[in-house]
Protein backbone atom coordinates (compact mmCIF):
# COMPACT_ATOMS: atom_id res chain seq x y z
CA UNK A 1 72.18 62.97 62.71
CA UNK A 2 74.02 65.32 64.61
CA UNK A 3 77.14 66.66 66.12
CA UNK A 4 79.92 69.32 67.77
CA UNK A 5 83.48 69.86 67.86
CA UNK A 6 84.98 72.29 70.49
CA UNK A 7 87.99 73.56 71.11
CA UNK A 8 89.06 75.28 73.95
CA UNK A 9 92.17 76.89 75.60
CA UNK A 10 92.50 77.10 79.61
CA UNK A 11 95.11 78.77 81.42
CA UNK A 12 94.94 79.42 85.57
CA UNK A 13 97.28 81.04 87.71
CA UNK A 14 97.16 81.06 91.39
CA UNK A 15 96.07 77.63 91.40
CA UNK A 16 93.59 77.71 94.65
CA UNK A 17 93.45 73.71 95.09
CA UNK A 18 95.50 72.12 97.03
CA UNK A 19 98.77 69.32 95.81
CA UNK A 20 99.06 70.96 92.08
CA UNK A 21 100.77 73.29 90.66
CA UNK A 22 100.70 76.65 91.17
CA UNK A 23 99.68 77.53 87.59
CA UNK A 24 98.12 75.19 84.95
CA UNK A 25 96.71 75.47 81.29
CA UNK A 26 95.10 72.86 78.91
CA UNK A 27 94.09 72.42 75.68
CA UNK A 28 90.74 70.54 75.34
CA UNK A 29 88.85 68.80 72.09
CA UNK A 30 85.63 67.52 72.20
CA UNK A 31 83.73 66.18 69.80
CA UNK A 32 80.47 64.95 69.06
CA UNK A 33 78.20 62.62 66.77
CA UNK A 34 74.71 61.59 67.43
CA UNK A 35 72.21 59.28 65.16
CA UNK A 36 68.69 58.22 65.93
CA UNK A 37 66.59 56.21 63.61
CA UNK A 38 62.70 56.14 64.19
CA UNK A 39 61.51 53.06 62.34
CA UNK A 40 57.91 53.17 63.58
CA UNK A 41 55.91 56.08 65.05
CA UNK A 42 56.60 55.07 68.22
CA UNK A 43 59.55 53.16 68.53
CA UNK A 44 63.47 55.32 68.31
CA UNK A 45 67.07 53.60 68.19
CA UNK A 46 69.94 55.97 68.75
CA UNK A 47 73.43 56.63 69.88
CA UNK A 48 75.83 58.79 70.32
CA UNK A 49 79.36 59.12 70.52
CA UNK A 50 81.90 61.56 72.36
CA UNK A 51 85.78 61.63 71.92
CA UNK A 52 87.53 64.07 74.56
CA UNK A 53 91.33 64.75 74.63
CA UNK A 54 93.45 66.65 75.70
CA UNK A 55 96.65 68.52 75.75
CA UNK A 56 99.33 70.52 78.00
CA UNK A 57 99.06 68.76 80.52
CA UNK A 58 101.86 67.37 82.84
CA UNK A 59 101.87 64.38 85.53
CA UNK A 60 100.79 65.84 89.14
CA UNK A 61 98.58 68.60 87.10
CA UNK A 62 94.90 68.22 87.55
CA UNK A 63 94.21 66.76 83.92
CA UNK A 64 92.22 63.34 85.24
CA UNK A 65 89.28 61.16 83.31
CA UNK A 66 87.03 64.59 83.86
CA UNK A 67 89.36 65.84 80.74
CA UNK A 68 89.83 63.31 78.40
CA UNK A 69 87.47 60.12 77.42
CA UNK A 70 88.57 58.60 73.87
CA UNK A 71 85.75 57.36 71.41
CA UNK A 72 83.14 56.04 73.75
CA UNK A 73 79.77 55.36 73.20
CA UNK A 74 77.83 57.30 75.70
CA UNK A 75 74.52 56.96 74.64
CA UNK A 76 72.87 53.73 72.70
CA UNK A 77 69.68 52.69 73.83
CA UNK A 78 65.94 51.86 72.67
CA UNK A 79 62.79 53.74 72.91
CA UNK A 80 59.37 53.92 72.57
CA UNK A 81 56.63 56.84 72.67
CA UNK A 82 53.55 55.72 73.95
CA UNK A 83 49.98 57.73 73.79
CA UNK A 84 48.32 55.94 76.86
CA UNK A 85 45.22 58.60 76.93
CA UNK A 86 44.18 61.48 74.96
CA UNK A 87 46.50 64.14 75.52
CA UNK A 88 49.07 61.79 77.64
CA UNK A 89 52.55 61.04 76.30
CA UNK A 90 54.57 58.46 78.01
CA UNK A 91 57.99 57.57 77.07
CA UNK A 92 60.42 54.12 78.25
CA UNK A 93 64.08 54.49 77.53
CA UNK A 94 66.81 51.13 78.06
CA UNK A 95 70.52 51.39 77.33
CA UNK A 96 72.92 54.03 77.67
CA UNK A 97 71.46 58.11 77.77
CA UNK A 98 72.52 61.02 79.49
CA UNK A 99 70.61 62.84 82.02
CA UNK A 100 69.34 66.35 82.89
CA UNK A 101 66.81 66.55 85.39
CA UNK A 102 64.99 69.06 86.99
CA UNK A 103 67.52 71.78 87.91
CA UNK A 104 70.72 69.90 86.86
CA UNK A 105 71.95 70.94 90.58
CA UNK A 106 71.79 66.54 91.32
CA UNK A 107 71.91 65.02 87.90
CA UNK A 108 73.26 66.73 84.86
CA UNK A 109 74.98 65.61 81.55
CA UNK A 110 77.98 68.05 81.91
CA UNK A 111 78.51 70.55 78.98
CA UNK A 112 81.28 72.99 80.08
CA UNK A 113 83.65 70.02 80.98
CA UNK A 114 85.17 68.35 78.54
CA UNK A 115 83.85 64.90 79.48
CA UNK A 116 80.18 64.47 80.27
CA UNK A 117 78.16 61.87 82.50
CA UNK A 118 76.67 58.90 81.12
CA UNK A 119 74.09 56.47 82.61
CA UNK A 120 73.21 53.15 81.87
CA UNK A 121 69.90 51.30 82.50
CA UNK A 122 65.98 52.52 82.61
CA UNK A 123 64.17 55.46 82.67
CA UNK A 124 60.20 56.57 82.18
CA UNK A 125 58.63 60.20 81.23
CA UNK A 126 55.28 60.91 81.67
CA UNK A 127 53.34 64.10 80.65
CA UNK A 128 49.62 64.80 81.31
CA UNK A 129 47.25 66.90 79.53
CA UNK A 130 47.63 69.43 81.99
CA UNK A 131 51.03 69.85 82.19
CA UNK A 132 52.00 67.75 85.20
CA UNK A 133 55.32 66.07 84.19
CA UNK A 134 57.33 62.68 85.63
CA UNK A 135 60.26 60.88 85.27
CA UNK A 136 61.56 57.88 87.15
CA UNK A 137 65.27 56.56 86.45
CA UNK A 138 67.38 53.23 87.41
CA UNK A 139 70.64 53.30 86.35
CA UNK A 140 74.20 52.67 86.88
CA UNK A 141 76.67 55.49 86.43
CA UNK A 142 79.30 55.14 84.08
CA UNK A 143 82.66 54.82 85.17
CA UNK A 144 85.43 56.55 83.04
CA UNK A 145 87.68 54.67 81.93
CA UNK A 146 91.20 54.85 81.80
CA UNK A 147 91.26 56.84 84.93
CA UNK A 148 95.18 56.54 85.58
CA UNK A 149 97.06 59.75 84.83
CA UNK A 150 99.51 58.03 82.52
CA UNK A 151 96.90 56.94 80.45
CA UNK A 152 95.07 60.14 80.55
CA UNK A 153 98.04 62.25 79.89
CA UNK A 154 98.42 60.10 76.44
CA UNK A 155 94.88 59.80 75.66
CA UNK A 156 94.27 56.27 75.49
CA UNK A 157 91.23 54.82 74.65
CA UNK A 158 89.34 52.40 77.71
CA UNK A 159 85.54 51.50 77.95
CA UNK A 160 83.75 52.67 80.40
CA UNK A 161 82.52 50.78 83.28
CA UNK A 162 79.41 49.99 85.05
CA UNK A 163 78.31 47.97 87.57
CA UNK A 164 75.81 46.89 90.52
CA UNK A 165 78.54 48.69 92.49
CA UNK A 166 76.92 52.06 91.46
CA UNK A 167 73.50 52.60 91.32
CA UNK A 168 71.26 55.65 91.35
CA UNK A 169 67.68 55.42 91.10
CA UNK A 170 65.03 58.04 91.71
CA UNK A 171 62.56 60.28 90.54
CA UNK A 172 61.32 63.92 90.06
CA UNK A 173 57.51 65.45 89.19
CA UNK A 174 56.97 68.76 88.11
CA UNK A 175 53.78 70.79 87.89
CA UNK A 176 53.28 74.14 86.17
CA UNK A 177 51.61 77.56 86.87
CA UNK A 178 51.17 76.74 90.84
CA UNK A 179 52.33 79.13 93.12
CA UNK A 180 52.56 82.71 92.31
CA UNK A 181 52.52 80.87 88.19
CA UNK A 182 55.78 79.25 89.16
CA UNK A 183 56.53 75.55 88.24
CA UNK A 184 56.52 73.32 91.36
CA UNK A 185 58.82 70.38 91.09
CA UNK A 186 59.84 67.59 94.21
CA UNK A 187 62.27 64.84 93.57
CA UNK A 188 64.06 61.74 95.66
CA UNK A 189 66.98 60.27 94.76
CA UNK A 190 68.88 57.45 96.16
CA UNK A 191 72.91 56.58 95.41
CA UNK A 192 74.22 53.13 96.79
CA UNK A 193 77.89 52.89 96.01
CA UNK A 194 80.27 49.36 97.43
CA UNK A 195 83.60 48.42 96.69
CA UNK A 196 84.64 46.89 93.88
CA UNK A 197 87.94 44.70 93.37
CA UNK A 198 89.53 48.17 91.41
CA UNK A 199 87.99 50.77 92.82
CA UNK A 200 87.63 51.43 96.78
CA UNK A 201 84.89 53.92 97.82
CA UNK A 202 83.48 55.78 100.81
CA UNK A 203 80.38 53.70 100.07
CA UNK A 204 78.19 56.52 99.63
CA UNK A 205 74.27 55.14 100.81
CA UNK A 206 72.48 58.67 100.38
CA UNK A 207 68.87 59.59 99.96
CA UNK A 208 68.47 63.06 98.80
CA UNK A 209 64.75 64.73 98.83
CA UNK A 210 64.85 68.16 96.89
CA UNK A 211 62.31 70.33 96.37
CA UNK A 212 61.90 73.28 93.47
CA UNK A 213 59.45 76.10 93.00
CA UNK A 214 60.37 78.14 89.45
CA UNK A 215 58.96 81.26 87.63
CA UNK A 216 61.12 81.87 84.22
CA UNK A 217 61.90 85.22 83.16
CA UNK A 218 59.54 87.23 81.43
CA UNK A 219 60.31 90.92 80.13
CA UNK A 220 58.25 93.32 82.59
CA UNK A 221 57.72 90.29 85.28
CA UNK A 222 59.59 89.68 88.05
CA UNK A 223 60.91 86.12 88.42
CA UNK A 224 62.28 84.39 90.73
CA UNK A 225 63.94 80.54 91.89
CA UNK A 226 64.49 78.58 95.08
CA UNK A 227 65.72 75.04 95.61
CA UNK A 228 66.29 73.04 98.99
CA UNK A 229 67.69 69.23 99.59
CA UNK A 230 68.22 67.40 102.13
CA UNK A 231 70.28 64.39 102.64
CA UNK A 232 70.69 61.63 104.73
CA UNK A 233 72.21 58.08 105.21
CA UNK A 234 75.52 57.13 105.74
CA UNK A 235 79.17 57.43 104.49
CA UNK A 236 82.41 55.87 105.36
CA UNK A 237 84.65 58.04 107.29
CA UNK A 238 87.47 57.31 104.67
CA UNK A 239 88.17 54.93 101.62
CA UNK A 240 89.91 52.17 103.91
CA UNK A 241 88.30 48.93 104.03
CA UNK A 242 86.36 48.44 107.43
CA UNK A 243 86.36 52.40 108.22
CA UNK A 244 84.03 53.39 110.30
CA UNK A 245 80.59 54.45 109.15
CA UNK A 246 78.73 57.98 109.53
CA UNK A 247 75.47 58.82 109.47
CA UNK A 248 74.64 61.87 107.35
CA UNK A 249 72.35 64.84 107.54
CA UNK A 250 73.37 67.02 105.01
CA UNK A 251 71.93 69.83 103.22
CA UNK A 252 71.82 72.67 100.06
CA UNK A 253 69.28 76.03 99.39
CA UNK A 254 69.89 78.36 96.28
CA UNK A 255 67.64 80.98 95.87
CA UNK A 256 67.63 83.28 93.32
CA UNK A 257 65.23 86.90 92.90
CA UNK A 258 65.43 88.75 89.32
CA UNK A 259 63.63 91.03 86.68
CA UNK A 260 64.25 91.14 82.95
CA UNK A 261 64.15 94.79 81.77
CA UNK A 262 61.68 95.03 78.43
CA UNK A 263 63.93 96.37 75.13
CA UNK A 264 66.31 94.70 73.05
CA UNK A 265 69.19 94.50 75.16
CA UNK A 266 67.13 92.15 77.22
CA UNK A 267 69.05 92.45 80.30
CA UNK A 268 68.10 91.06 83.11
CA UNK A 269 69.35 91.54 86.63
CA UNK A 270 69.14 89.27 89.74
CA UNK A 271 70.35 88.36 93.35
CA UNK A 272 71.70 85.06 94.13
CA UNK A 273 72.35 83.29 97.27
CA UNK A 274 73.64 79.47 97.74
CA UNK A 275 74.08 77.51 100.75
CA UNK A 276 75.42 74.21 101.09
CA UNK A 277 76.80 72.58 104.48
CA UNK A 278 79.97 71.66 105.32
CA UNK A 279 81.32 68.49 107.98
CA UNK A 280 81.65 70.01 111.33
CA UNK A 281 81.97 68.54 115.25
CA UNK A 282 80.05 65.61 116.19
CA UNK A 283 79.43 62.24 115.02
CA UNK A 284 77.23 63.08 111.82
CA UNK A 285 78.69 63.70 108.66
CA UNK A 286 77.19 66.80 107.42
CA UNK A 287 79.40 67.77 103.93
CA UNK A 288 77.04 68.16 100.92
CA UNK A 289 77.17 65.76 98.02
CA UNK A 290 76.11 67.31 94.94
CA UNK A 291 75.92 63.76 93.39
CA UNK A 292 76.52 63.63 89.52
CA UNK A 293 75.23 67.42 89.57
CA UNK A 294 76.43 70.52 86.98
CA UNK A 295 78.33 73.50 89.25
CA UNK A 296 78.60 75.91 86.05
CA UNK A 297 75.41 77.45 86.37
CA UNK A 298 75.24 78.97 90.29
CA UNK A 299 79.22 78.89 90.90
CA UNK A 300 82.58 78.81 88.41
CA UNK A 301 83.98 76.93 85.02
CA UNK A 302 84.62 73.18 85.87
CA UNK A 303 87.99 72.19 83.78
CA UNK A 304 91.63 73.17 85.21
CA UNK A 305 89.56 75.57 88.00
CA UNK A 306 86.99 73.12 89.30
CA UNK A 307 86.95 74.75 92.57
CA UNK A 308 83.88 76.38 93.57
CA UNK A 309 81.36 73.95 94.17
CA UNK A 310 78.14 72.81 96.09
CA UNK A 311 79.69 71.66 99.23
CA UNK A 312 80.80 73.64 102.56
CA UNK A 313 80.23 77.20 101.43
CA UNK A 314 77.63 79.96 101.47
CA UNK A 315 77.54 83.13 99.20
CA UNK A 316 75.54 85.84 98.30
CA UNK A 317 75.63 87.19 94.74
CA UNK A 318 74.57 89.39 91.81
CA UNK A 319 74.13 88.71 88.17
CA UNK A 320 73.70 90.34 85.28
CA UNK A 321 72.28 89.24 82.01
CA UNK A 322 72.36 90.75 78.40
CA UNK A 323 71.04 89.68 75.03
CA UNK A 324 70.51 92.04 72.76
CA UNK A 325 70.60 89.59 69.76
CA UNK A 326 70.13 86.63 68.02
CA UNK A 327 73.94 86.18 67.74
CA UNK A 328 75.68 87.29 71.08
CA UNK A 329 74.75 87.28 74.95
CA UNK A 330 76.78 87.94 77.58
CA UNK A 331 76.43 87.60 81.46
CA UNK A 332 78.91 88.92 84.91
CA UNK A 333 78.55 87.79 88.38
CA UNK A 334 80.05 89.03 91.88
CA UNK A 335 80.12 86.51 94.78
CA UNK A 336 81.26 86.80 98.45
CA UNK A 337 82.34 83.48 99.26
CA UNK A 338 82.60 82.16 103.03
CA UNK A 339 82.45 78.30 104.64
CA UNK A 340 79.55 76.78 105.97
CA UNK A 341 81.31 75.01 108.33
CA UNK A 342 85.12 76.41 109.92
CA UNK A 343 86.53 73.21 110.38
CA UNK A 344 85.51 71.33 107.11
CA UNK A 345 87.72 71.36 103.27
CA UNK A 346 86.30 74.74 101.30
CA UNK A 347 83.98 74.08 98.08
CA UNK A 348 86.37 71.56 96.25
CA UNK A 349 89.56 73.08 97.31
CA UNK A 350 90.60 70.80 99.82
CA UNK A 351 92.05 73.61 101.60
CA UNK A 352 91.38 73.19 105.50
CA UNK A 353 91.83 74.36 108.59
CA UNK A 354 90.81 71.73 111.26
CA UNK A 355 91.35 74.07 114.33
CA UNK A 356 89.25 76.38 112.81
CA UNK A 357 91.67 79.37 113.34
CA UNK A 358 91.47 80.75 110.04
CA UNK A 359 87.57 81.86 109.96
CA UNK A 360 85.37 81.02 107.51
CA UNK A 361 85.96 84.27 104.65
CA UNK A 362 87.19 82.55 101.27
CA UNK A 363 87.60 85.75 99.00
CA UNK A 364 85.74 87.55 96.16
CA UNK A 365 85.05 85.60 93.09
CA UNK A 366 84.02 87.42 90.08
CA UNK A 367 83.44 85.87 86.37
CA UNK A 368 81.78 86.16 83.79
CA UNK A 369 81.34 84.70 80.20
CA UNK A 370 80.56 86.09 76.18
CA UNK A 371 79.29 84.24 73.30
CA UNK A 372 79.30 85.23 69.59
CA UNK A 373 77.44 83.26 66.60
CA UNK A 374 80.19 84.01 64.10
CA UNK A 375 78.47 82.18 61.40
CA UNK A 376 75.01 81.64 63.21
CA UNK A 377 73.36 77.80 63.88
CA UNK A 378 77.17 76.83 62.77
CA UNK A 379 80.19 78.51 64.39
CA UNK A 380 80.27 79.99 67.91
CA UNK A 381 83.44 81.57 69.71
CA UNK A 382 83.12 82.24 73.54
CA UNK A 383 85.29 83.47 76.13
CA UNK A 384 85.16 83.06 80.07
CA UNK A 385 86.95 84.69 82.84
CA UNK A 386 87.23 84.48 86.37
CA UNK A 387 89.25 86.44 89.10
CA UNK A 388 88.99 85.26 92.65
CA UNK A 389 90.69 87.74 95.29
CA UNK A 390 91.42 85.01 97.86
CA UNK A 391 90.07 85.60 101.40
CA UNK A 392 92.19 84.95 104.97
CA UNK A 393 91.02 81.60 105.19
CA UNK A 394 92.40 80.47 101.40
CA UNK A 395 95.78 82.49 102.45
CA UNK A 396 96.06 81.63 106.11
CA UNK A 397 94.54 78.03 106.58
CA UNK A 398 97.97 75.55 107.04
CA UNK A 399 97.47 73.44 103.44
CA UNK A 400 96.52 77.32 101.38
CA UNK A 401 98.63 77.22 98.50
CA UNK A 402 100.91 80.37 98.65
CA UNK A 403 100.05 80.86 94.90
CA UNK A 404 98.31 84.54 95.24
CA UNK A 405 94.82 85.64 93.92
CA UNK A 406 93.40 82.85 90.77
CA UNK A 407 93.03 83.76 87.80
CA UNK A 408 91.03 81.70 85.00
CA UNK A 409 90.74 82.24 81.04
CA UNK A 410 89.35 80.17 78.78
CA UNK A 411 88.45 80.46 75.33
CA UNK A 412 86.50 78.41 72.28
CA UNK A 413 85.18 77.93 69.45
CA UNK A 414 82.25 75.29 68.97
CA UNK A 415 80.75 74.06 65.78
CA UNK A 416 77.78 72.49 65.68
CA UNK A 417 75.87 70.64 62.30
């Protein structure tokens, strides 16, 4: 058995999406309780549970299902660890789990947010002798549920939802020590989405083929990442029943160059950049879809900010790491930001100019984030921040909220038992 319970205080000004309000705060619980039961050597039952709610919040503010998901059952499923050869493990999952594979830039169980992602159906791991890892999934996404701002706003309780109507299925294998003693991973995933008689779609059909190659910090070594997708398929131009359909080609790079310095402050010091394309002229739809993916890792906090993510934008940037002990660690990161594309929404800000008159410079983002073990393995407090100096295109495009530069604060405190 396991669990968490985290609270956390959010407060924005200079709200940089557009259609809320120009300043927003929230006050978010989550909490936490997992059980798994092993009855033979090789065959696991387990579940777990996650109640998010929150408060502060006011109709037309950008509190949504993302925020608040009342005593649901996100993971229950069956398992069974298999020895198939000597030195070969191979695992089969059915039921409800959560998923983080590979990178977490396409599939990730969210941890910043206050709700996470859930998936319901199969999946396989395989690991060799040797190293060589693989997992396959088929699953259907969970839909949260209530998803109505009324019910939000009050924290009612709903099941969640899935359905035929959303279905991801895919895989990823991963080798280690390859390249330069980097781990090289390629993955495929596919995500057919329909109508359904309460929810209308864009009905997403996208394959996405990724590729990774990964050295991990080491003190004295230089290390180093770089990820690419591509994506293609088709979309519908809106929502609207009948709307036309687009064919997509789509695509994402991060790259990422560092070196951890030997010594106890272990601080470690890198260069970033991200690229991920934007819809411009022509009959192709060419917007990035990031899938069920995390964006706290390479970009900003999800919650009331949620607006730097992997679509239509390109930035360089610099990070810097410390951890100088058991019980705090620390890291701060610059990033230009421009668009991809002119024409296309920025990131997740909606904001657009479709004339393209307002360039393509989005501002100066700067964050960064501090953790403390107050009483360690139990009690944690942490504290994130994040200043964006908005550029002419978030202060000249037509639908640029005249709120000023953004500012984001959040802080928490996060037990775990």
């Amino acid at each position: 058995m396991g669990g968490s319970v985290r609270l956390r205080y959010e407060t924005l000004t200079g709200q940089p999406r557009i259609n809320l309000p120009p300043t927003d705060q929230q006050v978010a619980l989550r909490t936490t309780l997992a059980v798994e039961y092993k009855a033979t050597p090789t065959f696991r039952i387990g579940a777990e549970m996650f109640d998010s709610r929150a408060w502060l919040g006011k109709p037309g503010s950008s509190v949504s299902a993302n925020d608040v998901n009342t005593l649901e059952v996100v993971q229950g499923y069956v398992a069974v660890d298999l020895t198939p050869a000597q030195g070969t493990k191979l695992t089969l999952e059915a039921g409800r789990f959560v998923l983080n594979l590979g990178s977490r830039r396409l599939i990730a169980a969210d941890d910043y947010r206050n709700t996470t992602n859930g998936y319901t159906g199969l999946r396989a791991d395989l690991k060799t002798s040797d190293g060589t890892a693989a997992t396959l999934i088929y699953t259907l996404p969970q839909i949260r549920k209530p998803d109505d701002q009324a019910s939000v706003l009050a924290n009612r309780y709903g099941l969640d939802k899935e359905s035929f109507d959303l279905r991801l299925w895919g895989g990823l294998v991963w080798r280690p020590k390859t390249v330069f003693g980097a781990t090289a991973e390629a993955s495929y995933f596919r995500l057919q989405e329909r109508d359904s008689p309460s929810r209308a779609t864009r009905d997403r059909n996208l394959h996405t083929v990724a590729a990774r190659l990964i050295r991990e910090p080491k003190a004295g070594k230089p290390d180093f990442e770089i990820e690419g997708a591509w994506q293609f398929g088709e979309v519908s131009e809106t929502a609207r029943t009948g709307a036309r359909k687009l064919d997509v080609d789509a695509w994402f790079i991060h790259a990422d160059a560092g070196y951890l310095f030997p010594g106890p402050a272990h601080l470690r010091l890198s260069v970033e950049y991200d690229y991920a394309s934007g819809d411009g002229p022509g009959g192709s739809y060419g917007r990035f879809d990031t899938l069920f993916g995390m964006r706290r890792a390479d970009f900003s906090p999800a919650g009331v900010l949620a607006a730097i993510g992997r679509s239509n934008i390109k930035s360089p940037g610099l990070r810097a790491e410390v951890a100088p002990g058991k019980r705090f660690d620390a890291f701060a990161t610059y990033h230009p930001l421009w668009l991809a594309e002119r024409t296309d929404s920025f990131a997740t800000t909606g904001v657009r100019d479709a004339s393209g008159k307002s360039g393509t410079f989005a501002g100066h983002q700067i964050e960064g984030r501090m953790r403390y073990w107050i009483v360690p393995g139990f009690l944690r407090g942490e504290v994130n921040a994040f200043w964006l100096a908005k550029g002419r295109f978030l202060r000249a495009a037509p639908n640029a909220p005249a709120t000023g530069n953004t500012t984001y604060v959040s802080s928490a405190v996060l037990a775990s038992f």
